[in-house]
C-alpha atoms as a PDB file:
ATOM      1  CA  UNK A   1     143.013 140.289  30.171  1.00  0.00           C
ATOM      2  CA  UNK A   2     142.759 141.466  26.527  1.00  0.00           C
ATOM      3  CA  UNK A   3     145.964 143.727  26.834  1.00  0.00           C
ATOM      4  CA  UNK A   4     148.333 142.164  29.490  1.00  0.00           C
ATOM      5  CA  UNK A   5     151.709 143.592  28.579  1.00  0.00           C
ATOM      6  CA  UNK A   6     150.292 146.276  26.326  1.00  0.00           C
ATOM      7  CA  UNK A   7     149.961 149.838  26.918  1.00  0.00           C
ATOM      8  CA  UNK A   8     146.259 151.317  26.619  1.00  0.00           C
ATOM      9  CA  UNK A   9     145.427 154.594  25.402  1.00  0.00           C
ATOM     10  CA  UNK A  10     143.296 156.938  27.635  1.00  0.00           C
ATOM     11  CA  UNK A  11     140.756 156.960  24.731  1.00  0.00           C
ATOM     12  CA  UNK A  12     140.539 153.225  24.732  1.00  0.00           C
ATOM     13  CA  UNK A  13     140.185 152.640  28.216  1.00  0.00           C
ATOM     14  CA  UNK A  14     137.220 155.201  28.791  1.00  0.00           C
ATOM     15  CA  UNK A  15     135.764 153.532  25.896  1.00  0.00           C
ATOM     16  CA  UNK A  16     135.817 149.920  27.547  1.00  0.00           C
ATOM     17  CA  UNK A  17     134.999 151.380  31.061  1.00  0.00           C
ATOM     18  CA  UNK A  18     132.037 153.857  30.367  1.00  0.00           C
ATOM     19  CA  UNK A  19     130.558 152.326  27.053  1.00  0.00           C
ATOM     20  CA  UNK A  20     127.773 154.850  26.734  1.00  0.00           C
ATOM     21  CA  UNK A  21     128.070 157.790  24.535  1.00  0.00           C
ATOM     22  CA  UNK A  22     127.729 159.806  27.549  1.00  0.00           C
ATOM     23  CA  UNK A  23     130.041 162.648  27.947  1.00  0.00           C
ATOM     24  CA  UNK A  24     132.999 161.444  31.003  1.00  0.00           C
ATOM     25  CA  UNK A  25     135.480 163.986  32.076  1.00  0.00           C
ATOM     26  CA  UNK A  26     138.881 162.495  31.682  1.00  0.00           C
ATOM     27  CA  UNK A  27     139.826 163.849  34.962  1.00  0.00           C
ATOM     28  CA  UNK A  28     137.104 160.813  36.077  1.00  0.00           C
ATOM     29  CA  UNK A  29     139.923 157.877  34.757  1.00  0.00           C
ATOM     30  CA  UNK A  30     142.571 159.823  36.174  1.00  0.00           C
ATOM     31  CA  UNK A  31     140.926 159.868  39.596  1.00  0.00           C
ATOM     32  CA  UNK A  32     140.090 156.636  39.478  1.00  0.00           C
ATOM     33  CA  UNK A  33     143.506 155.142  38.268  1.00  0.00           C
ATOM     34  CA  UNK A  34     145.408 157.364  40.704  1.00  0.00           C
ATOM     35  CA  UNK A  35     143.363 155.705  43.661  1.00  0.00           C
ATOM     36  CA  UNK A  36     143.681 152.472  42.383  1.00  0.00           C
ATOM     37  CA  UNK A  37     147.238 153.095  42.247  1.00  0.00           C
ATOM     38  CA  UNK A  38     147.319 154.180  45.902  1.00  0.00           C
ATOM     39  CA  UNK A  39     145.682 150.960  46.866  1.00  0.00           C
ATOM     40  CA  UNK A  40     147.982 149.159  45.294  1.00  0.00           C
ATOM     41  CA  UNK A  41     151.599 150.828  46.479  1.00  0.00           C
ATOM     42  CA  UNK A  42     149.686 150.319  50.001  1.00  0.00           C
ATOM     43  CA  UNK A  43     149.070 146.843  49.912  1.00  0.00           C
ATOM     44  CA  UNK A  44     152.490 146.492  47.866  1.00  0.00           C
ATOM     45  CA  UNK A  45     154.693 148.291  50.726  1.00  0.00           C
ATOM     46  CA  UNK A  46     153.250 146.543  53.184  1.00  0.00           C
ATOM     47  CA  UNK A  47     154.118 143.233  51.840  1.00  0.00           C
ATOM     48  CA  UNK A  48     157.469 144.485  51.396  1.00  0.00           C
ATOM     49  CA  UNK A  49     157.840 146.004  54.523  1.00  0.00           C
ATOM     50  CA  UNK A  50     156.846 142.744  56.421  1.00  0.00           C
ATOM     51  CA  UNK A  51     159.162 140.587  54.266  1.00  0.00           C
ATOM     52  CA  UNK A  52     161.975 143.224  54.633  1.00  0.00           C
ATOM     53  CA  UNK A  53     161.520 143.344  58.369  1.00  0.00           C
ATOM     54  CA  UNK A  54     160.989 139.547  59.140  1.00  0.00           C
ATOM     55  CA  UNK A  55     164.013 139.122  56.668  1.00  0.00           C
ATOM     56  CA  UNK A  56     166.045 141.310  58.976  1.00  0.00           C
ATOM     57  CA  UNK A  57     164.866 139.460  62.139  1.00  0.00           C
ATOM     58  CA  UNK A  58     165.150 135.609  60.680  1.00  0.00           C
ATOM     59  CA  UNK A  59     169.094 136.871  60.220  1.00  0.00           C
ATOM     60  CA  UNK A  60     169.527 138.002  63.443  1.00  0.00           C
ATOM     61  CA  UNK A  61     168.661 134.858  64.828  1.00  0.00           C
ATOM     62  CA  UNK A  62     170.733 132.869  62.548  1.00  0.00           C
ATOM     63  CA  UNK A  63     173.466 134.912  63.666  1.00  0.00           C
ATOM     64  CA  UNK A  64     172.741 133.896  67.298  1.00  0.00           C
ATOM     65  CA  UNK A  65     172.570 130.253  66.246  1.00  0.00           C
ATOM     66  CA  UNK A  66     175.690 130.424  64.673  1.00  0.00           C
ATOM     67  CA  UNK A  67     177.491 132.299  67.564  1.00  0.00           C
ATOM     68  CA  UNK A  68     175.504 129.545  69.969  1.00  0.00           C
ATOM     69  CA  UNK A  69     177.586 126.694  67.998  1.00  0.00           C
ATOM     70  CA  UNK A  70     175.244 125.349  65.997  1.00  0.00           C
ATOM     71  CA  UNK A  71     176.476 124.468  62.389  1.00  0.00           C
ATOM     72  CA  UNK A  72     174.486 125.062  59.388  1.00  0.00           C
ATOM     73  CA  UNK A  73     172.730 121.946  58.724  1.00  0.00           C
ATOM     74  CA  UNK A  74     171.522 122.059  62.540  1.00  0.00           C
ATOM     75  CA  UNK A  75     170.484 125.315  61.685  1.00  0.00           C
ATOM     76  CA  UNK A  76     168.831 124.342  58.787  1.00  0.00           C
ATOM     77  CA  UNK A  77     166.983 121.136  60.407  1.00  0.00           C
ATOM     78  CA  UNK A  78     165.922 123.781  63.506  1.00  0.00           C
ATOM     79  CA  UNK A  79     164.207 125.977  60.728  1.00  0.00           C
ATOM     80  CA  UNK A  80     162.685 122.952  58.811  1.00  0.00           C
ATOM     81  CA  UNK A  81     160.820 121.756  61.759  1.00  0.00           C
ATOM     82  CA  UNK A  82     159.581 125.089  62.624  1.00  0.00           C
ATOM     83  CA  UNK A  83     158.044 125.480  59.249  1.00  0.00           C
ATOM     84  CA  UNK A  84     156.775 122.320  59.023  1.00  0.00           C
ATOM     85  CA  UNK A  85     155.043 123.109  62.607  1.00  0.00           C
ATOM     86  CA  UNK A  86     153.810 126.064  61.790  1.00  0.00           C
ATOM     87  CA  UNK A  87     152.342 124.788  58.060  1.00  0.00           C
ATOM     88  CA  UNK A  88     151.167 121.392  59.984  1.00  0.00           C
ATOM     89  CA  UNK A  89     149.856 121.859  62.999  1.00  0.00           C
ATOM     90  CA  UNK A  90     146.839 123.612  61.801  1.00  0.00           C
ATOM     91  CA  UNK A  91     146.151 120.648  59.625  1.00  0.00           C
ATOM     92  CA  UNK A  92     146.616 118.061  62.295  1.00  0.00           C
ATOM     93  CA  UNK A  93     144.219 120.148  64.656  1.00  0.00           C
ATOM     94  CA  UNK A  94     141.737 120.486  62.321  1.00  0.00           C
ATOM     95  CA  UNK A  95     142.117 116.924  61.870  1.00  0.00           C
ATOM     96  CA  UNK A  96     141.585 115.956  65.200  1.00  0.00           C
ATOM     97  CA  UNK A  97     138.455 118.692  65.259  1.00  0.00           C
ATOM     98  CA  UNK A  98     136.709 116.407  62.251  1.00  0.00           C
ATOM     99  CA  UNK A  99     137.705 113.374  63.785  1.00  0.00           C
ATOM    100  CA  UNK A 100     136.201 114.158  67.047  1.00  0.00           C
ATOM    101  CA  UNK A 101     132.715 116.730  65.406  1.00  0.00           C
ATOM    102  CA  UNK A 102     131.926 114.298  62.533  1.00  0.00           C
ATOM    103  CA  UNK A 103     129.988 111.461  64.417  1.00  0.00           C
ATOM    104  CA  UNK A 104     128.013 114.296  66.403  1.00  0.00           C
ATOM    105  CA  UNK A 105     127.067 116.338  63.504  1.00  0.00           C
ATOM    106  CA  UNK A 106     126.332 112.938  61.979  1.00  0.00           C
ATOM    107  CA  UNK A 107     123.445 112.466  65.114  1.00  0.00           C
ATOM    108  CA  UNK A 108     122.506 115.689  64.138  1.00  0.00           C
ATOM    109  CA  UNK A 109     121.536 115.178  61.105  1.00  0.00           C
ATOM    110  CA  UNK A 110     119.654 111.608  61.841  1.00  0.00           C
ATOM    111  CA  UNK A 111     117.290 113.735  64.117  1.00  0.00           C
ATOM    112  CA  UNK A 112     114.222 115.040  62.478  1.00  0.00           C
ATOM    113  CA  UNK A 113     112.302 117.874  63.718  1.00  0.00           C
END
């Protein structure tokens, strides 16, 4: 990451990607850095999208706690829990998994073929 920040010529940059004296087209970088950018407002949309949308939902249901009776630290307890279940429970499974797989891979290894 020589040039983070910087701007890079055209000349430089086919110079550090194709370091042969070969001739390149420069319609070559401009291909290629046009579907690189594609890639990336794809991937970048998406993220946004999802965030956007689940942003939209998590209000929604805010509003329903709210118009339920629920006051806002019960609302912000109900929402702790459920992201501490949903970043935990994994863990705790696979915890239980290695618990329970450990002493039988163990036996598997003590057998010799």
């Amino acid at each position: 990451m020589q040039n983070k920040g910087n701007i890079v010529s055209r000349e430089k940059l086919m110079q550090q990607l194709w370091e042969t004296d070969s001739f390149v087209d420069e319609n070559t970088l401009t291909v290629n850095i046009n579907r690189l950018r594609k890639k990336l407002d794809v991937a970048g949309l998406m993220i946004y999208d999802k965030q956007i949308s689940e942003g939209y939902e998590d209000q929604s249901h805010f509003n329903i706690m709210q118009k339920v009776g629920m006051t806002e630290c019960e609302i912000k307890r109900n929402i702790n829990s459920q992201v501490l279940t949903v970043f935990f429970m994994p863990l705790i499974t696979a915890g239980f998994h290695l618990v329970f797989a450990f002493p039988l891979i163990q036996k598997m290894h003590s057998y010799s073929i």
